[in-house]
PDB file of N, CA and C in Angstrom:
ATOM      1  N   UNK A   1      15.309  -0.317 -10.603  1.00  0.00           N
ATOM      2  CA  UNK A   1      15.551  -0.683  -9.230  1.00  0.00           C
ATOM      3  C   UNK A   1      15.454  -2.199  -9.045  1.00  0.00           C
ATOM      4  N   UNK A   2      15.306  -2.479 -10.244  1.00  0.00           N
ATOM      5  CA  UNK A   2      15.409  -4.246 -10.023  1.00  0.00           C
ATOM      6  C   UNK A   2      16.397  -5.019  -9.440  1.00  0.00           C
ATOM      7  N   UNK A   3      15.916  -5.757  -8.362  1.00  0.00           N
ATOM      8  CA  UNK A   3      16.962  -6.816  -7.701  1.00  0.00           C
ATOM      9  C   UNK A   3      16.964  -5.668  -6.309  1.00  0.00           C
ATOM     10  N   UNK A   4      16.863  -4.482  -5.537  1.00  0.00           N
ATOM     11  CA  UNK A   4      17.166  -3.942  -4.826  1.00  0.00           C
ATOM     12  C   UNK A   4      15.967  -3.124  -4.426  1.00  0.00           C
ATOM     13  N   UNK A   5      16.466  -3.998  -2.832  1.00  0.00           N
ATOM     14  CA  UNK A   5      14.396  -3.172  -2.139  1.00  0.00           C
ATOM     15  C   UNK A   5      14.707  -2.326  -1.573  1.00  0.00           C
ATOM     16  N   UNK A   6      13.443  -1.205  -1.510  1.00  0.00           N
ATOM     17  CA  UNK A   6      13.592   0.287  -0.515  1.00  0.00           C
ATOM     18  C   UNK A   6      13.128  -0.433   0.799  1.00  0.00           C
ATOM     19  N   UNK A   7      14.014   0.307   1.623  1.00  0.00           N
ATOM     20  CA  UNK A   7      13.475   0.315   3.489  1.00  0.00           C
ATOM     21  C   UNK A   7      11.629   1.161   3.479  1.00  0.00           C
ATOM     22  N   UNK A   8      11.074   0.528   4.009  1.00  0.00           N
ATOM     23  CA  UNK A   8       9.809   1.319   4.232  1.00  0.00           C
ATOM     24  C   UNK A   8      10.008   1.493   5.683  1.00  0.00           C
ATOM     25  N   UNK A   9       9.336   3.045   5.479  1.00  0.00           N
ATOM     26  CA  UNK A   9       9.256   3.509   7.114  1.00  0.00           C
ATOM     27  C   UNK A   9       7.802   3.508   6.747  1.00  0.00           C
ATOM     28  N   UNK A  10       7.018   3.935   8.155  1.00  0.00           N
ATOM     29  CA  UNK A  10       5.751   3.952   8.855  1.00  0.00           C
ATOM     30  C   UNK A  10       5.460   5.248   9.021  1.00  0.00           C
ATOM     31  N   UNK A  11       5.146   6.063   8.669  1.00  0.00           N
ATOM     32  CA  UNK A  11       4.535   7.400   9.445  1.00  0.00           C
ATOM     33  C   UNK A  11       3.799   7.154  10.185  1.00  0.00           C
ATOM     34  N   UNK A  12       3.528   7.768  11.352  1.00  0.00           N
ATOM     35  CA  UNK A  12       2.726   7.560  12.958  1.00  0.00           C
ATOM     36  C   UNK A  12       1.139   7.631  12.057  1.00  0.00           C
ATOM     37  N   UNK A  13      -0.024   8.170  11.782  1.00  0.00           N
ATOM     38  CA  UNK A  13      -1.095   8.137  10.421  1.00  0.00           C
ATOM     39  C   UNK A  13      -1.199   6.779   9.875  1.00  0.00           C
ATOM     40  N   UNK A  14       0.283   6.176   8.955  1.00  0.00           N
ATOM     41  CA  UNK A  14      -0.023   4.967   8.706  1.00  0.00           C
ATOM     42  C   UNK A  14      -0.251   3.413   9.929  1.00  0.00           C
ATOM     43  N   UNK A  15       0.637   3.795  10.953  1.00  0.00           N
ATOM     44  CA  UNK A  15       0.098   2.970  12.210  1.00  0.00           C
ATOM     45  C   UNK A  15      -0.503   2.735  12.552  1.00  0.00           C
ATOM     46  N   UNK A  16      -1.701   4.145  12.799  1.00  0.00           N
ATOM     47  CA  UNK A  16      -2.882   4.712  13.405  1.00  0.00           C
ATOM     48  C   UNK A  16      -3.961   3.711  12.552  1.00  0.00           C
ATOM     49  N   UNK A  17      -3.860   4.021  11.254  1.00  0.00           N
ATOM     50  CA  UNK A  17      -4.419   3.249  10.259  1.00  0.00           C
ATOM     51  C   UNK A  17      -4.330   1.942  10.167  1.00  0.00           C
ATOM     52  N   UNK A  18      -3.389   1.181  10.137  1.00  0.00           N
ATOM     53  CA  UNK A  18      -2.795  -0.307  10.016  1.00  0.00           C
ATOM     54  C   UNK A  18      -3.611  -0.931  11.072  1.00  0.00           C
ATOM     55  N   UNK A  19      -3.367  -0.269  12.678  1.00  0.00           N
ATOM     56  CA  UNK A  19      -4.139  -0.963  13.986  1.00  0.00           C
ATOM     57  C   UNK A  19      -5.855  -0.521  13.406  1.00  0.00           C
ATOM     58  N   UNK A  20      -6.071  -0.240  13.010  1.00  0.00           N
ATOM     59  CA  UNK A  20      -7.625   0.135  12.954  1.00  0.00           C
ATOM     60  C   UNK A  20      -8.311  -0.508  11.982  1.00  0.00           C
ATOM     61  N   UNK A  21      -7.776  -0.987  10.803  1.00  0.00           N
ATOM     62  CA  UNK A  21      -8.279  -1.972   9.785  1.00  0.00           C
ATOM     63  C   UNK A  21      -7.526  -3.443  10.122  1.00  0.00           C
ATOM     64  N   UNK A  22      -6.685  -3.057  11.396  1.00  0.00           N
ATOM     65  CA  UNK A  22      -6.086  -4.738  11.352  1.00  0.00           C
ATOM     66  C   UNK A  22      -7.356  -6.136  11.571  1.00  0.00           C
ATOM     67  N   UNK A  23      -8.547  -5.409  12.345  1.00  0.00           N
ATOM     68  CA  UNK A  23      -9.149  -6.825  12.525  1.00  0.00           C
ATOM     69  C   UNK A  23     -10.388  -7.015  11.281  1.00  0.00           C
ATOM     70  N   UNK A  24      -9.486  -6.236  10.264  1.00  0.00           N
ATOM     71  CA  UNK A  24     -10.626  -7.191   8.814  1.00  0.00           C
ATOM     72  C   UNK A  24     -10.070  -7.972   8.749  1.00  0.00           C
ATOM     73  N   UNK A  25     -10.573  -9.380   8.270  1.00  0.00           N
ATOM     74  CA  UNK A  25     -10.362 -10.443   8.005  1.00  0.00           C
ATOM     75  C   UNK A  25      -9.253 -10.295   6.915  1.00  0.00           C
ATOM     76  N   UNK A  26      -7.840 -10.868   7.329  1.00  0.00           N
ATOM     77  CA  UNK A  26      -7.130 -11.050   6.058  1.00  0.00           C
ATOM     78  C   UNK A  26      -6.283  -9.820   5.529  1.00  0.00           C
ATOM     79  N   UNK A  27      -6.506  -8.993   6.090  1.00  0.00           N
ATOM     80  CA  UNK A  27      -5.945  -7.641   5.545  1.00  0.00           C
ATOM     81  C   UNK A  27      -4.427  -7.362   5.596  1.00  0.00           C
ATOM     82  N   UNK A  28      -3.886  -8.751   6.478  1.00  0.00           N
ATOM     83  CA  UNK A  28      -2.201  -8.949   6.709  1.00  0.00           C
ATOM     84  C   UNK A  28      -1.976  -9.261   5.385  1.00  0.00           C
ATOM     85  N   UNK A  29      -2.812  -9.765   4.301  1.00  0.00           N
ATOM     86  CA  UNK A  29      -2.186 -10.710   3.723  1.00  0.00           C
ATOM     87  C   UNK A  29      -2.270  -9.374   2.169  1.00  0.00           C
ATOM     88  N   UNK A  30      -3.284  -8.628   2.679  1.00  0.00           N
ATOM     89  CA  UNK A  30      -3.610  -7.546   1.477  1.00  0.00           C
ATOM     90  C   UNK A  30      -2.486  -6.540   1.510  1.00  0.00           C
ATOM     91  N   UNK A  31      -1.823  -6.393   2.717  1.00  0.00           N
ATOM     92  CA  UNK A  31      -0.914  -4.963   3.454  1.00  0.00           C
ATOM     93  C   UNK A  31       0.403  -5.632   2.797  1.00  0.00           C
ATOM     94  N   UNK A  32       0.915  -6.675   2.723  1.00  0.00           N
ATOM     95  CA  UNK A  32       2.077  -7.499   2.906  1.00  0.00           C
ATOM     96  C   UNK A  32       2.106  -7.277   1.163  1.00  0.00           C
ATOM     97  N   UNK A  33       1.686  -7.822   0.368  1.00  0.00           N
ATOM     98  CA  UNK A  33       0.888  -7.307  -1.144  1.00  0.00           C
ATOM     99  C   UNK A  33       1.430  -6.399  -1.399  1.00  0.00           C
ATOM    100  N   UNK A  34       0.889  -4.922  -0.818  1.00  0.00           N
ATOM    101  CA  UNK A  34       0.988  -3.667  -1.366  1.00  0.00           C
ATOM    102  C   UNK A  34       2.741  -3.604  -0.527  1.00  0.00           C
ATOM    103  N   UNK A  35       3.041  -3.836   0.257  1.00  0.00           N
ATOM    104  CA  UNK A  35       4.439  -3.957   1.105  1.00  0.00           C
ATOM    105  C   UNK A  35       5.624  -4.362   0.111  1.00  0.00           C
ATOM    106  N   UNK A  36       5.277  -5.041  -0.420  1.00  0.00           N
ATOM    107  CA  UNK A  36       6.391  -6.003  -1.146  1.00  0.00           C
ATOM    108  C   UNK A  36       6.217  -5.732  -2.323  1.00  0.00           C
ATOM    109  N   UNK A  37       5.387  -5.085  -3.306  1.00  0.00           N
ATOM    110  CA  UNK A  37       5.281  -4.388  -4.447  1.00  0.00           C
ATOM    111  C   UNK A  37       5.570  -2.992  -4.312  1.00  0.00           C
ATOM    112  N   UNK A  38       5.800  -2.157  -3.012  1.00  0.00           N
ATOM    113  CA  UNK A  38       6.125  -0.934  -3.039  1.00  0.00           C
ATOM    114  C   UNK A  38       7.760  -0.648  -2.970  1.00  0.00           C
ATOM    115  N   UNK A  39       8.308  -1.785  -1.889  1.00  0.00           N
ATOM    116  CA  UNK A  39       9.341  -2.236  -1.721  1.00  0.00           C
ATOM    117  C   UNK A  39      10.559  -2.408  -2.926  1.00  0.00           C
ATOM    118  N   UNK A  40      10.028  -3.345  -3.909  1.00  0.00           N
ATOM    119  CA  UNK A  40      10.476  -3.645  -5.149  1.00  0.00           C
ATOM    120  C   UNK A  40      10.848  -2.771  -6.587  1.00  0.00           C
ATOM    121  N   UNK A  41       9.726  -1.764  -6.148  1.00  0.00           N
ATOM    122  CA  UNK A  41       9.763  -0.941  -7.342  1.00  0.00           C
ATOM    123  C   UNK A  41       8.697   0.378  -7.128  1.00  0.00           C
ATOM    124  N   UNK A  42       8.636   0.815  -6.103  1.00  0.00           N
ATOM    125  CA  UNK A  42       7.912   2.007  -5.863  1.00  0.00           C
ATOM    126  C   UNK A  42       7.691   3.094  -7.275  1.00  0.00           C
ATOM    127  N   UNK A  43       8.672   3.313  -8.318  1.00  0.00           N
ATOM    128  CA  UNK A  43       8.274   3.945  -9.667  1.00  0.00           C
ATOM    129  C   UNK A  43       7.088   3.199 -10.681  1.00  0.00           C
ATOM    130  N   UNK A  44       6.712   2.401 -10.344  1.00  0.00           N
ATOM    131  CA  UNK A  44       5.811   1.757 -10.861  1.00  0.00           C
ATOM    132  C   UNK A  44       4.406   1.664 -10.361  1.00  0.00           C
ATOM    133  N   UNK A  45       4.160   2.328  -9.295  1.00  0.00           N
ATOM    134  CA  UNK A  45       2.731   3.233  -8.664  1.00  0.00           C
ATOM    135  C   UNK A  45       2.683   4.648  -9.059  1.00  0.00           C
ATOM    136  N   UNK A  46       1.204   4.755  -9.646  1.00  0.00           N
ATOM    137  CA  UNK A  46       0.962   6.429 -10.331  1.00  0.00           C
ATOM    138  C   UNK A  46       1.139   7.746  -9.144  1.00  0.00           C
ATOM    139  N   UNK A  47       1.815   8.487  -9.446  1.00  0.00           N
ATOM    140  CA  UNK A  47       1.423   9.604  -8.675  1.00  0.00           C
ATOM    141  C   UNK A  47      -0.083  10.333  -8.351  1.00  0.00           C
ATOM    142  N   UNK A  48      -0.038  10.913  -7.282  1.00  0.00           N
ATOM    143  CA  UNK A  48      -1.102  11.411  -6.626  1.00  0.00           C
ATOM    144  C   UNK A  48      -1.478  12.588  -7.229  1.00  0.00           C
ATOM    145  N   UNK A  49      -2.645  13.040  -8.395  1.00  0.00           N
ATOM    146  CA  UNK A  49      -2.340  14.411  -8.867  1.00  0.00           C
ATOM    147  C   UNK A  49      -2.878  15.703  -7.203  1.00  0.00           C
ATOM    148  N   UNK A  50      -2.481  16.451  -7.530  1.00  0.00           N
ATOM    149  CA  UNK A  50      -2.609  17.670  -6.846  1.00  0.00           C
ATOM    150  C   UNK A  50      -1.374  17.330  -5.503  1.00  0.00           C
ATOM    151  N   UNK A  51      -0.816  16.181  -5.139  1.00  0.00           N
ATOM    152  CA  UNK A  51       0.092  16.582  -4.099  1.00  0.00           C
ATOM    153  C   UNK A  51       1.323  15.899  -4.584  1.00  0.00           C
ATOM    154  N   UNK A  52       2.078  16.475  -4.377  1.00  0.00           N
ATOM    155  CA  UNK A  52       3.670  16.670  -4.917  1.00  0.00           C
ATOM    156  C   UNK A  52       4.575  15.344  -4.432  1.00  0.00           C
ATOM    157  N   UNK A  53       5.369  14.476  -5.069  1.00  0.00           N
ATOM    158  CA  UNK A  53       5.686  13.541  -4.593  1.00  0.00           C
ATOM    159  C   UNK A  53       4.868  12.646  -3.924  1.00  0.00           C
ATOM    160  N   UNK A  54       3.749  11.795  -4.096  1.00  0.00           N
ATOM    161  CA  UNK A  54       2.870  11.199  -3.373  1.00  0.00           C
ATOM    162  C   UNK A  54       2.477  10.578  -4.362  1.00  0.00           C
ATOM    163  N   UNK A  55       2.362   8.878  -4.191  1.00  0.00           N
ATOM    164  CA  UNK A  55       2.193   7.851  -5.020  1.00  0.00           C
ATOM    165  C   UNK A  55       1.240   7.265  -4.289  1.00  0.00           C
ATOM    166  N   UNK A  56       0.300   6.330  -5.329  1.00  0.00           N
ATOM    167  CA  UNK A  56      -0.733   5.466  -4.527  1.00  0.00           C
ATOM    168  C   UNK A  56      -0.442   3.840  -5.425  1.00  0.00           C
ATOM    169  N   UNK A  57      -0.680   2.969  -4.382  1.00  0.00           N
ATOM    170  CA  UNK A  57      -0.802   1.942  -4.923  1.00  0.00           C
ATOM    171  C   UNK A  57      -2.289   1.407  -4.201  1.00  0.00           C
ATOM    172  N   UNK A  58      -2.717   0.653  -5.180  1.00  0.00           N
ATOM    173  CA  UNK A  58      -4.092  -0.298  -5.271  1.00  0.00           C
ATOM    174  C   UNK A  58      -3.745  -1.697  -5.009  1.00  0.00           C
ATOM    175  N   UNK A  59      -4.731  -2.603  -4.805  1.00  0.00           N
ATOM    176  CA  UNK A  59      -5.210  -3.625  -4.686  1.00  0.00           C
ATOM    177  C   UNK A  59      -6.753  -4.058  -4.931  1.00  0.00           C
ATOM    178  N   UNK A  60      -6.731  -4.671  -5.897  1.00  0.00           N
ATOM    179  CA  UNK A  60      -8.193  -5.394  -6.149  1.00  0.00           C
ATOM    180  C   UNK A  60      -8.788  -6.189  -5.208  1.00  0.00           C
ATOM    181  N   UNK A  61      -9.699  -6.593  -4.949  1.00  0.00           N
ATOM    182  CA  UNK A  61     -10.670  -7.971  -4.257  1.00  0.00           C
ATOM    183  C   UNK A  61     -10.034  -8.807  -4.603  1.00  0.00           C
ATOM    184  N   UNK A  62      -9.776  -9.922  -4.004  1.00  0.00           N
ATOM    185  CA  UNK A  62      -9.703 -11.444  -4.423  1.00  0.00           C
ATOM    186  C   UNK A  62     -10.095 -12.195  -3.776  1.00  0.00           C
ATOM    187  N   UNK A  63     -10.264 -13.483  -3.906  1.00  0.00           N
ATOM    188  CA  UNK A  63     -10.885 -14.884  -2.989  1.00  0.00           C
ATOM    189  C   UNK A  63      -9.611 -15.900  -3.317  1.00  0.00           C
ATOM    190  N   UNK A  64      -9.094 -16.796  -2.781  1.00  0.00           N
ATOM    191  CA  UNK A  64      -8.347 -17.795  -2.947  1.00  0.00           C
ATOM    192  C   UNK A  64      -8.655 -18.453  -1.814  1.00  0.00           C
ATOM    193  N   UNK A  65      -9.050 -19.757  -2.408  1.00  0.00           N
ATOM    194  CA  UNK A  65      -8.733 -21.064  -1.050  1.00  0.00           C
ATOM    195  C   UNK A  65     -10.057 -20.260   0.205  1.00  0.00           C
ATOM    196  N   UNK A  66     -10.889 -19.881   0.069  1.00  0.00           N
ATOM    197  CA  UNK A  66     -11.733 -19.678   0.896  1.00  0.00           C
ATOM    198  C   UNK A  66     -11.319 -17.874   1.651  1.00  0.00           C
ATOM    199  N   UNK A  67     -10.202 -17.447   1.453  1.00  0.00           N
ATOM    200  CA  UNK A  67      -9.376 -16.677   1.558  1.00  0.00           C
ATOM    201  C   UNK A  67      -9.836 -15.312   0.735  1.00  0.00           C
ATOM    202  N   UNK A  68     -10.992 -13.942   1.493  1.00  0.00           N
ATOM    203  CA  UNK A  68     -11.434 -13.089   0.689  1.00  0.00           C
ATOM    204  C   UNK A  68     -10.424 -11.940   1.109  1.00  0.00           C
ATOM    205  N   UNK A  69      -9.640 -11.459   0.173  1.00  0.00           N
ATOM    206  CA  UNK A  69      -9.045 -10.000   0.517  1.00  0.00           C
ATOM    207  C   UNK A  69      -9.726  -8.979  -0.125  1.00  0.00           C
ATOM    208  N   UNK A  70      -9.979  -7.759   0.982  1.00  0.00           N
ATOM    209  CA  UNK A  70     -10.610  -6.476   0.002  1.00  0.00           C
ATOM    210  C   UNK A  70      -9.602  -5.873   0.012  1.00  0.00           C
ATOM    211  N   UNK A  71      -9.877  -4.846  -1.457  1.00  0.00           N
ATOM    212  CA  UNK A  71      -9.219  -3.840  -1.753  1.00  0.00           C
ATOM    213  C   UNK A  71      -8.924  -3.036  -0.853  1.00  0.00           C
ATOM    214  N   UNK A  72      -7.690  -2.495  -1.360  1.00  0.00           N
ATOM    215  CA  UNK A  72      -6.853  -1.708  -0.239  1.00  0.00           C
ATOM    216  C   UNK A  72      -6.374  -0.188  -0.903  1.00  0.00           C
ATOM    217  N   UNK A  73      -6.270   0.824  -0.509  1.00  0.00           N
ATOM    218  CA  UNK A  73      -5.206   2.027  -1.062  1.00  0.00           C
ATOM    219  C   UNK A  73      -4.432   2.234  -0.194  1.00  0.00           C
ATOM    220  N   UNK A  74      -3.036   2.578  -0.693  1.00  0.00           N
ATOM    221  CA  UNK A  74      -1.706   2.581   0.189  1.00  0.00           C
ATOM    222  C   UNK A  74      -1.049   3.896  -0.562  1.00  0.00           C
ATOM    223  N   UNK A  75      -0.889   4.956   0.109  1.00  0.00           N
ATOM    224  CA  UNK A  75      -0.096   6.282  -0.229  1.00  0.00           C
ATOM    225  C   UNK A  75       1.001   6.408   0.725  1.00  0.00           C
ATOM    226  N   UNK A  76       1.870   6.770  -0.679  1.00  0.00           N
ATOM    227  CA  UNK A  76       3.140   7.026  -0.058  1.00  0.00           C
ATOM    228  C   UNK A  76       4.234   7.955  -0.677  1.00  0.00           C
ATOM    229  N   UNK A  77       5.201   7.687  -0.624  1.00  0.00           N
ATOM    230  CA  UNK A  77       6.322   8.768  -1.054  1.00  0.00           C
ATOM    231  C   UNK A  77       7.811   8.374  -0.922  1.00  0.00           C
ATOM    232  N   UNK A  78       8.566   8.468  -2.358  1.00  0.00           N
ATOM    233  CA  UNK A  78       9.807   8.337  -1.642  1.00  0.00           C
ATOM    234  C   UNK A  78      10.936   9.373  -1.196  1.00  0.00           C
ATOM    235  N   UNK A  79      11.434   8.384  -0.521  1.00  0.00           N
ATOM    236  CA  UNK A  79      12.582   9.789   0.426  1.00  0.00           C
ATOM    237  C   UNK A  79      13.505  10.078  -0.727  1.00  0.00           C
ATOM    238  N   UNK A  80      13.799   9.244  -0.864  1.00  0.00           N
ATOM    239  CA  UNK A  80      15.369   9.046  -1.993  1.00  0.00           C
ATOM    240  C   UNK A  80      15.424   7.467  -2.418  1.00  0.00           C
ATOM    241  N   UNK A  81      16.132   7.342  -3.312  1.00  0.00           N
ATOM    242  CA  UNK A  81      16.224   5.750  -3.802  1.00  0.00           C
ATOM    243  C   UNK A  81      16.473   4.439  -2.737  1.00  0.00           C
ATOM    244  N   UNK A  82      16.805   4.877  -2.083  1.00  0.00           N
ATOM    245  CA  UNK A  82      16.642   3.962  -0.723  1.00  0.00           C
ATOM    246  C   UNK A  82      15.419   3.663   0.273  1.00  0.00           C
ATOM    247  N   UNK A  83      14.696   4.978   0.298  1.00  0.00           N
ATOM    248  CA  UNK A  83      13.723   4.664   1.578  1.00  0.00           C
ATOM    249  C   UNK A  83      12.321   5.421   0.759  1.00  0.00           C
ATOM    250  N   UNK A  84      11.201   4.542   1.500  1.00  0.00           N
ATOM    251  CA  UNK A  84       9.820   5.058   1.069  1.00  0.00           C
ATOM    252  C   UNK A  84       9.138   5.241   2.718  1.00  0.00           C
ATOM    253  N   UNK A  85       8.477   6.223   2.129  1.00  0.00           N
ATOM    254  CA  UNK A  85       7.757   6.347   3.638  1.00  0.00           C
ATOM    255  C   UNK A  85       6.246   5.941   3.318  1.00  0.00           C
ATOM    256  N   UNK A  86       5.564   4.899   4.220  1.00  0.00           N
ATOM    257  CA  UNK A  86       3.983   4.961   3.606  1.00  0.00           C
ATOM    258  C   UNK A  86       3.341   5.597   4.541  1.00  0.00           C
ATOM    259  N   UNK A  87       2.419   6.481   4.048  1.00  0.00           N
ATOM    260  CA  UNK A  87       1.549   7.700   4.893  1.00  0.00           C
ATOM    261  C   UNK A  87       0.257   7.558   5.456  1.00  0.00           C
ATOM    262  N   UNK A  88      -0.068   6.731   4.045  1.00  0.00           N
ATOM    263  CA  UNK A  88      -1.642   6.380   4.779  1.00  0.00           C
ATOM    264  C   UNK A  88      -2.074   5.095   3.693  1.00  0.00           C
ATOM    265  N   UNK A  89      -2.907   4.294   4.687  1.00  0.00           N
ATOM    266  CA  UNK A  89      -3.656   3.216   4.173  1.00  0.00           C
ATOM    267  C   UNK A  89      -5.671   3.218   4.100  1.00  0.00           C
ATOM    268  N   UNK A  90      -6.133   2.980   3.959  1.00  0.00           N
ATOM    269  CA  UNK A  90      -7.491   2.164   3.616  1.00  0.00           C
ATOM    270  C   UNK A  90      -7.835   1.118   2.971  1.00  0.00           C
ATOM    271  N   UNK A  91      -9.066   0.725   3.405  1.00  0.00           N
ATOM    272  CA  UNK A  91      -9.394   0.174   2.688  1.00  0.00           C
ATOM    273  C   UNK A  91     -10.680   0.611   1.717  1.00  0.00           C
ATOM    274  N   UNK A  92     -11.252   0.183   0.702  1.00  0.00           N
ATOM    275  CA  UNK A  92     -12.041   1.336   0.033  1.00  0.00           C
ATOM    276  C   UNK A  92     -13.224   0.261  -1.057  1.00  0.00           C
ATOM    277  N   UNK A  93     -14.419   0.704  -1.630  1.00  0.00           N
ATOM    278  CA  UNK A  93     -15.188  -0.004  -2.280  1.00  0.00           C
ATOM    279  C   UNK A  93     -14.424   0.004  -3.471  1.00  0.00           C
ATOM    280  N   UNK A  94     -14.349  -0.611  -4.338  1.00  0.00           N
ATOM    281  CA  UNK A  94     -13.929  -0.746  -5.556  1.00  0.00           C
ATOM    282  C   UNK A  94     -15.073  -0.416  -6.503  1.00  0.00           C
ATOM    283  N   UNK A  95     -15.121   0.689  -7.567  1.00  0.00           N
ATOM    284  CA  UNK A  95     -15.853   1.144  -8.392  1.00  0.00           C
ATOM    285  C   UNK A  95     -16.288   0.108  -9.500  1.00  0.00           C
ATOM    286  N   UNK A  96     -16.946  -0.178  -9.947  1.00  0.00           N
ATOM    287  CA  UNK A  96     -17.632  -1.534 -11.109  1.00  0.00           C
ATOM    288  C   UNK A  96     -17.941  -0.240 -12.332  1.00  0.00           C
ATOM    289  N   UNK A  97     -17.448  -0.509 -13.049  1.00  0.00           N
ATOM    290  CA  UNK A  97     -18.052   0.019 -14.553  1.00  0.00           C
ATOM    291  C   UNK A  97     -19.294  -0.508 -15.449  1.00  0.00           C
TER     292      UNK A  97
END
């Protein structure tokens, strides 16, 4: 799918979600991230085991320039080679080994 982006739709869930973590600090910049990497190549996020067609993409912590983003999970699904729908977002602790 290189060179050619999917349309993302919103499911009403992912909205619900988006307005409710919008006032963490920075989290435009974490959403936009997972947006534009799902966009690009949605086959390149693992599937969800136990539900059928349902992909998750991650995001790590980072700091830049004073600039802390937390980790994020973004589930979604595609319609067909054109369109992805994202279903649901969080944000989530990141596990340390």
């Amino acid at each position: 799918m290189a060179g050619k982006l999917c349309t993302l739709r919103e499911s009403k869930v992912f909205e619900e979600q988006t307005r409710k973590i919008a006032e963490i600090k920075h989290m435009d910049e974490a959403l936009y991230i997972l947006s534009a990497a799902i966009a690009r190549n949605p086959d390149a996020f693992p599937p969800v085991p136990g539900f059928s067609g349902v992909q998750i993409a991650k995001t790590d912590p980072y700091s830049r320039g004073g600039i802390d983003v937390p980790p994020l999970r973004l589930w979604f699904r595609k319609i067909n080679d054109d369109i992805v729908e994202l279903l649901a977002i969080e944000p989530y602790e990141k596990q340390t080994d």
